[in-house]
C-alpha atoms as a PDB file:
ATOM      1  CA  UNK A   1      28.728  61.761  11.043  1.00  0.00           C
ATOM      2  CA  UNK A   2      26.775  59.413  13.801  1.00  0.00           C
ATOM      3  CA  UNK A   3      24.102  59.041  11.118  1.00  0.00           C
ATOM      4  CA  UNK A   4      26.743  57.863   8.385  1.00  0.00           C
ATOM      5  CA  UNK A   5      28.358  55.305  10.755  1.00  0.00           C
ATOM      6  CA  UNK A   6      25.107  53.722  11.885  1.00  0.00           C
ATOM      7  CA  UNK A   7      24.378  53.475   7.808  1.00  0.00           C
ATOM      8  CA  UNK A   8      27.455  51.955   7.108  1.00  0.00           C
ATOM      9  CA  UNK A   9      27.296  49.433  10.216  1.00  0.00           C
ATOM     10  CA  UNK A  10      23.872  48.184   9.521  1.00  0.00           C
ATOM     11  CA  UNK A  11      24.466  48.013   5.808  1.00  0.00           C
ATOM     12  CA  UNK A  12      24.761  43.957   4.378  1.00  0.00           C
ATOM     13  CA  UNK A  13      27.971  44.650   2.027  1.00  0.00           C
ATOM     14  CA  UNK A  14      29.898  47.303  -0.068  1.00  0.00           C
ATOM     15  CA  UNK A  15      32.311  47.827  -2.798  1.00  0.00           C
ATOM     16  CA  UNK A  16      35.548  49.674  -1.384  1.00  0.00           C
ATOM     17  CA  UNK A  17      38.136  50.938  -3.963  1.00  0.00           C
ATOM     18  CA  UNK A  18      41.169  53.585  -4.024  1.00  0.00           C
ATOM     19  CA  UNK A  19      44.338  54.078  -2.845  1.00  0.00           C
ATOM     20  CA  UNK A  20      46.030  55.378   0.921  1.00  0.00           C
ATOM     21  CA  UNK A  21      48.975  55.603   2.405  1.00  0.00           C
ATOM     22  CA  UNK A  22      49.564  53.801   5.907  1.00  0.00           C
ATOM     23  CA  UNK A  23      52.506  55.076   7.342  1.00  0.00           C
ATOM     24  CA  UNK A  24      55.322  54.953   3.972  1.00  0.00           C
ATOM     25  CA  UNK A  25      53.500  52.242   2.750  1.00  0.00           C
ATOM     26  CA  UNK A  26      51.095  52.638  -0.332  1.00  0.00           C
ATOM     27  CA  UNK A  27      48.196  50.257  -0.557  1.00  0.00           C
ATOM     28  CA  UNK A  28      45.718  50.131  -3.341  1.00  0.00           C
ATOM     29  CA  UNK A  29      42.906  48.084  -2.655  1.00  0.00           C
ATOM     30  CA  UNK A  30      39.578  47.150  -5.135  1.00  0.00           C
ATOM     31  CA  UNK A  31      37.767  44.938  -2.480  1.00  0.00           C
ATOM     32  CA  UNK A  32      33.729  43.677  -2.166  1.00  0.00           C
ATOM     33  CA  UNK A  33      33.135  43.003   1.743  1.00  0.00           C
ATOM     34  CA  UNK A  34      30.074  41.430   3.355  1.00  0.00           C
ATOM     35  CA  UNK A  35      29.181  42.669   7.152  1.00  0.00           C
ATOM     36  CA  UNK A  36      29.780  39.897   9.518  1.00  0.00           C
ATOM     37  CA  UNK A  37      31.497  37.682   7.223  1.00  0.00           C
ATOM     38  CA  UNK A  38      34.474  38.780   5.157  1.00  0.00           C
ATOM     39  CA  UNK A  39      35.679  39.975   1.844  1.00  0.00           C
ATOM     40  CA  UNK A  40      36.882  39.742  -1.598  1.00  0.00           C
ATOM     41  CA  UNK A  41      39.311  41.738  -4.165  1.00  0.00           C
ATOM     42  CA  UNK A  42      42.352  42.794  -4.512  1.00  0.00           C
ATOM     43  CA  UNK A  43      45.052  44.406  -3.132  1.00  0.00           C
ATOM     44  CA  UNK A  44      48.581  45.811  -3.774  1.00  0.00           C
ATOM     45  CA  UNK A  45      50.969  47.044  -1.136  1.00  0.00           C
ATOM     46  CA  UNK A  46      53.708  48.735  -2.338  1.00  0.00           C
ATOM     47  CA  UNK A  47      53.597  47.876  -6.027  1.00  0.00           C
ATOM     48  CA  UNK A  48      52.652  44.167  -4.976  1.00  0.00           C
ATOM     49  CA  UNK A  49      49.862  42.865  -5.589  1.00  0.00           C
ATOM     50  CA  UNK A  50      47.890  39.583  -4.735  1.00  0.00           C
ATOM     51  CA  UNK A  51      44.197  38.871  -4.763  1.00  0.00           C
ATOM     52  CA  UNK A  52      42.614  37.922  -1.309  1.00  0.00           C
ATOM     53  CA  UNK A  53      39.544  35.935   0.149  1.00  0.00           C
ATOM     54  CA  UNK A  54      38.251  36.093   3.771  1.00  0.00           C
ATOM     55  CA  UNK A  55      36.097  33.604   5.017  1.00  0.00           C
ATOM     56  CA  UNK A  56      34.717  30.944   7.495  1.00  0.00           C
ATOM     57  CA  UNK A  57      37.842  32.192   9.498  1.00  0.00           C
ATOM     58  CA  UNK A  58      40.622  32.589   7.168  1.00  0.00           C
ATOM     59  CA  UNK A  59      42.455  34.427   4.914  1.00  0.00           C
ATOM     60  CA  UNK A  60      43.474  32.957   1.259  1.00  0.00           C
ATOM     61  CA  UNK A  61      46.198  34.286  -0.944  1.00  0.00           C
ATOM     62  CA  UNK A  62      47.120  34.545  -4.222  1.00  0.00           C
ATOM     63  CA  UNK A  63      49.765  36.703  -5.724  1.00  0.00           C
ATOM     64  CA  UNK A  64      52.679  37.319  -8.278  1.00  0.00           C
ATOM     65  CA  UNK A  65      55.720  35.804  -8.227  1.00  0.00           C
ATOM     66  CA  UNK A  66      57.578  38.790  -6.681  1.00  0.00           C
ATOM     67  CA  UNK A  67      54.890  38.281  -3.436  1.00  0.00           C
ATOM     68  CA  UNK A  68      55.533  34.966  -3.233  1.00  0.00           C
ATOM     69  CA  UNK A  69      59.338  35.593  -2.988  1.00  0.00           C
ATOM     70  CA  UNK A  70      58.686  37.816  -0.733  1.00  0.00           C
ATOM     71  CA  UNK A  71      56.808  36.058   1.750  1.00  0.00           C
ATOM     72  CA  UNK A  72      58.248  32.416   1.462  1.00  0.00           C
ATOM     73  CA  UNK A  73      61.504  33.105  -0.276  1.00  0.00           C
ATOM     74  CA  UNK A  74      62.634  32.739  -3.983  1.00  0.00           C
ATOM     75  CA  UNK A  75      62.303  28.461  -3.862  1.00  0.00           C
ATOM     76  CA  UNK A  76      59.076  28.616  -2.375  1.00  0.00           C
ATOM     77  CA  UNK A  77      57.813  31.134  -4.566  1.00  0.00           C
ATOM     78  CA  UNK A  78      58.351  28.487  -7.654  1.00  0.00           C
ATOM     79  CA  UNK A  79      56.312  25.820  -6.064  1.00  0.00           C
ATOM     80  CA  UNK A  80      53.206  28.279  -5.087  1.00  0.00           C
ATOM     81  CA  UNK A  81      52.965  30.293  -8.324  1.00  0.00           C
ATOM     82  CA  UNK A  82      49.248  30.201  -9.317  1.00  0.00           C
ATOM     83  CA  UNK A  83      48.496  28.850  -6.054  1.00  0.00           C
ATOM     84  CA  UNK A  84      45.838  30.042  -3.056  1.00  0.00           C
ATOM     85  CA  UNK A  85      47.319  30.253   0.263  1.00  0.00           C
ATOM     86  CA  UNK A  86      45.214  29.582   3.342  1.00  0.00           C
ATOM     87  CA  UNK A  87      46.200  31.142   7.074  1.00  0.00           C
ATOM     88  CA  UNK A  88      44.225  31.878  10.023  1.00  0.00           C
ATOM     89  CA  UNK A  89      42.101  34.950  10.117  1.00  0.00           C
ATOM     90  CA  UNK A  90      42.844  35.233  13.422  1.00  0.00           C
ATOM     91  CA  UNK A  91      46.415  35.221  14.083  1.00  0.00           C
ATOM     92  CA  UNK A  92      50.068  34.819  12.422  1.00  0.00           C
ATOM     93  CA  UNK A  93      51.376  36.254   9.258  1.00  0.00           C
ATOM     94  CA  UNK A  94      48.266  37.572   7.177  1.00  0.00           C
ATOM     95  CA  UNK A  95      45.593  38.383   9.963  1.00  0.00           C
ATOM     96  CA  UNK A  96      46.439  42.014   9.661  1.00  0.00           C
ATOM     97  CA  UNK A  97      44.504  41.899   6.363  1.00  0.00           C
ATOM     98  CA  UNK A  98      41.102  41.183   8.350  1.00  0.00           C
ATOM     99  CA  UNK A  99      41.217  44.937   9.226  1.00  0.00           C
ATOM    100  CA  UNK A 100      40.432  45.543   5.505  1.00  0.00           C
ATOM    101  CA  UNK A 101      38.320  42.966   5.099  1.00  0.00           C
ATOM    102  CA  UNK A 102      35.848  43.260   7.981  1.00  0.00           C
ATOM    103  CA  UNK A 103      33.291  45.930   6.834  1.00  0.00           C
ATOM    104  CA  UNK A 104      32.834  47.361  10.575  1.00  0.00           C
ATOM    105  CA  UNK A 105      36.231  47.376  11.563  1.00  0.00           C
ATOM    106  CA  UNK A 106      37.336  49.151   8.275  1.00  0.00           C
ATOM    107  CA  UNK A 107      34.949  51.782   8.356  1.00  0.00           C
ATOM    108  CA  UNK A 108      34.667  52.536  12.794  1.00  0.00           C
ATOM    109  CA  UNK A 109      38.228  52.807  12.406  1.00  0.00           C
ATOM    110  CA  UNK A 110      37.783  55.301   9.430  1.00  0.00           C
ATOM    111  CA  UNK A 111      34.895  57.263  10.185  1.00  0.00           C
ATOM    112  CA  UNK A 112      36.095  57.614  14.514  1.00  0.00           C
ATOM    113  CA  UNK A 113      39.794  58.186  13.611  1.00  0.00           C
ATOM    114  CA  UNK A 114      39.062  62.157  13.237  1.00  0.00           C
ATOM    115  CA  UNK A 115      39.118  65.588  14.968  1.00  0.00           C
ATOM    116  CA  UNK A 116      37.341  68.684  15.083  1.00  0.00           C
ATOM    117  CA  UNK A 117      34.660  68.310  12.223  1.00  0.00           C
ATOM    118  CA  UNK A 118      32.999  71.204   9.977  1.00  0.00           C
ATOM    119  CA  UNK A 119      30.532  70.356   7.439  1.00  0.00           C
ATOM    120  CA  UNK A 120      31.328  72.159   3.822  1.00  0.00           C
ATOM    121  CA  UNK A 121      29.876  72.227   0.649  1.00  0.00           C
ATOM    122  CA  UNK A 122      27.377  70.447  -1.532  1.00  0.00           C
ATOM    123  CA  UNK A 123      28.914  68.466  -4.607  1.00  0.00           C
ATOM    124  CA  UNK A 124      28.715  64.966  -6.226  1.00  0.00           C
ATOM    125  CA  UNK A 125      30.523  61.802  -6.535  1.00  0.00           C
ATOM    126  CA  UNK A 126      30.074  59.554  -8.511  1.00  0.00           C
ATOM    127  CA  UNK A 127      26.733  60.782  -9.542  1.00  0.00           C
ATOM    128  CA  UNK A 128      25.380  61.597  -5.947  1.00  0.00           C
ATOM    129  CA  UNK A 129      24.459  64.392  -4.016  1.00  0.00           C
ATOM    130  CA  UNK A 130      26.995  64.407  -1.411  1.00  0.00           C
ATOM    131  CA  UNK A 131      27.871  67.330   1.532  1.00  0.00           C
ATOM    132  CA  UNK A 132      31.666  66.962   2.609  1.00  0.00           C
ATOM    133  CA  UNK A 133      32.279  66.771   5.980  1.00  0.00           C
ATOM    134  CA  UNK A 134      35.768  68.034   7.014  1.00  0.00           C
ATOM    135  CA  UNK A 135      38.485  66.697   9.939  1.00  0.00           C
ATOM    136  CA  UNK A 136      40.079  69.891  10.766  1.00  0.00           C
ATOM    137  CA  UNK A 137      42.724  68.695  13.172  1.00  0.00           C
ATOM    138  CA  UNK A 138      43.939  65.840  10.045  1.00  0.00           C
ATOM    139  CA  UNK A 139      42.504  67.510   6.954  1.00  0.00           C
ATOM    140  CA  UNK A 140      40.547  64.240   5.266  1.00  0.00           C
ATOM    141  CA  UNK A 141      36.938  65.094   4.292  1.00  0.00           C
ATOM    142  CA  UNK A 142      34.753  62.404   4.044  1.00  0.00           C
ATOM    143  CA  UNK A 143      31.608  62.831   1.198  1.00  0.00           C
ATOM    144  CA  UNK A 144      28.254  61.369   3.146  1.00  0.00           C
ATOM    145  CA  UNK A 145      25.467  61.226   0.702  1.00  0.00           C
ATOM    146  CA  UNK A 146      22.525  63.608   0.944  1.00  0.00           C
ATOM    147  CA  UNK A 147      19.396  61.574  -0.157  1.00  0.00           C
ATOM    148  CA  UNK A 148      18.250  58.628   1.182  1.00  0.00           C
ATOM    149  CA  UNK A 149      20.612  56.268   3.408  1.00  0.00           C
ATOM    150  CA  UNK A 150      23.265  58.572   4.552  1.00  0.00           C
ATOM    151  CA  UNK A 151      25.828  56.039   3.306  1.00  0.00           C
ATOM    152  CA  UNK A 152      29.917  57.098   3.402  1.00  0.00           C
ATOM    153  CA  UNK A 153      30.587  57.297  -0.393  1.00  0.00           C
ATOM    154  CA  UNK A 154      34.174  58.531  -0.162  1.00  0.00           C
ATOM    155  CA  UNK A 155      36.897  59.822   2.167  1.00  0.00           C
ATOM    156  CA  UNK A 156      39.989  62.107   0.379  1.00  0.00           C
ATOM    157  CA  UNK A 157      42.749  63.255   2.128  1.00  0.00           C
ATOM    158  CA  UNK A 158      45.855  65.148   0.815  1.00  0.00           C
ATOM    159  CA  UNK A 159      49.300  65.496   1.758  1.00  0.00           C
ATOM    160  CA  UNK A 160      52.018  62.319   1.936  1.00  0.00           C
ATOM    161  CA  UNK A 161      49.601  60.250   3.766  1.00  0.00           C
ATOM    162  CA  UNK A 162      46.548  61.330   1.461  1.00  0.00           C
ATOM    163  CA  UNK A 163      44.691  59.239  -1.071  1.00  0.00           C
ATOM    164  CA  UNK A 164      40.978  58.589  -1.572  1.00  0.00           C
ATOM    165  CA  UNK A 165      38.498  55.421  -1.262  1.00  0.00           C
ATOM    166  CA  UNK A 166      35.583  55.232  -2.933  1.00  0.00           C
ATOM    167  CA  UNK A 167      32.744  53.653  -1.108  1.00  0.00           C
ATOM    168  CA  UNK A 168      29.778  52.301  -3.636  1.00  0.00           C
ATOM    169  CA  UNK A 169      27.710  49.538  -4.554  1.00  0.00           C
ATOM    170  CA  UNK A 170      25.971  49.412  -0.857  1.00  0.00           C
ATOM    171  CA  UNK A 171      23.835  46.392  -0.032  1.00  0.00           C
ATOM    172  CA  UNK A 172      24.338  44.651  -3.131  1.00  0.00           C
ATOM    173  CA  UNK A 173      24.785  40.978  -3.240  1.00  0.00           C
ATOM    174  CA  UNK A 174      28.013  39.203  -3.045  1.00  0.00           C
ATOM    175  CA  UNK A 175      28.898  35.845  -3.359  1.00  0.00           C
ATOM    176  CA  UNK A 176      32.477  34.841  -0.835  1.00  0.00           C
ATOM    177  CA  UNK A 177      33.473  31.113  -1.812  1.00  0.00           C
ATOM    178  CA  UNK A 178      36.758  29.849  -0.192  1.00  0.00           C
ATOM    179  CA  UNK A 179      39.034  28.450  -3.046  1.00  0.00           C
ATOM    180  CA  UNK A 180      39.581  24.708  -3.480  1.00  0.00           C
ATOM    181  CA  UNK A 181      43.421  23.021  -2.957  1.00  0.00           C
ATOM    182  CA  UNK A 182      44.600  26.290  -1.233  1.00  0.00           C
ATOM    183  CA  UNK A 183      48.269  25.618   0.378  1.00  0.00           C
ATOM    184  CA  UNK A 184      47.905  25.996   4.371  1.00  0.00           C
ATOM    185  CA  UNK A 185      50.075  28.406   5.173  1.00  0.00           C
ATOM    186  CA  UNK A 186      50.749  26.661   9.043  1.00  0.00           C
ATOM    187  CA  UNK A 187      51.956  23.383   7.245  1.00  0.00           C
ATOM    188  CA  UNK A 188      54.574  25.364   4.856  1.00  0.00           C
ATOM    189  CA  UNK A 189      55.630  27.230   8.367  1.00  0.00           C
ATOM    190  CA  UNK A 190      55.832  24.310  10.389  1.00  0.00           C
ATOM    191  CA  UNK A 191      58.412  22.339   7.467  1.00  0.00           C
ATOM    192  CA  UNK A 192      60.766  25.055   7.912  1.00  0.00           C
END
């Protein structure tokens, strides 16, 4: 388990994909993140979905007309469709999203959120040799591959707060490029 942490914490980016449930809330997410420096993809909360870019310290937006409506209103949502928006990475509305899109903080607060933990069997995923490590106590197993760089390469849980991410494409390079005329969020806030 130490041994897959210290993997994923050293490692440069990764490709996360799958679907959880935080609290009642179900969140897909399809997301390329870069240690130290953000993310890409996107996510969908709830049948929502919007697309999302962190970097150089801030989070940009873009999403269907029902998000938009639902996080500036029905008139707003008019004048941003097919638009970026831009908030701080660091506080207000949208900086809960870092959590996903800060490589360490995703996966310390996945891989140390656990209880008692028994190793099981031997299988695959995605093409790998994995063993399955299991949480007793909250009954998610997390799959830590068995050759090479003991890499995360999925954690599954069942139940009503179950689903399973998929952890692949480690190290590989990724390109995160803020996008041009984004609408800063702070300006639309302050006009209220």
């Amino acid at each position: 388990m130490t041994a897959a942490q210290t993997a994923a914490d050293s490692a440069s980016s990764v490709h996360v994909s799958g679907s959880i449930v935080n609290g009642n809330t179900p969140i897909a997410l399809d997301m390329e993140l870069v240690n130290g420096t953000g993310g890409r993809g996107q996510l969908s909360e709830s049948g929502v979905s919007f697309e999302l870019i962190e970097v150089g310290g801030y989070v940009y937006i873009k999403g269907s007309q029902a998000f938009y409506s639902h996080v500036a209103g029905p008139a707003a949502a008019q004048l941003l469709q097919g638009k970026w928006l831009k908030a701080s990475a660091s506080s207000g509305t949208f900086s809960s999203l870092t959590s996903l899109t800060n490589l360490r903080k995703l996966l310390d607060s996945t891989l140390t959120s656990h209880g008692a933990l028994t190793k099981g069997a031997t299988s695959t995923v995605e093409g790998q040799q994995v063993i399955a490590i299991k949480d007793a106590t909250r009954g998610g197993i997390l799959y830590v591959a068995t050759s090479g760089t003991p890499y995360p390469l999925q954690i599954a849980k069942g139940g009503n707060s179950g689903g399973k991410i998929t952890f692949n494409h480690w190290n590989e390079p990724v390109t995160l490029k803020a996008p041009t005329n984004a609408v800063d969020l702070s300006q639309l806030e302050s006009g209220h």
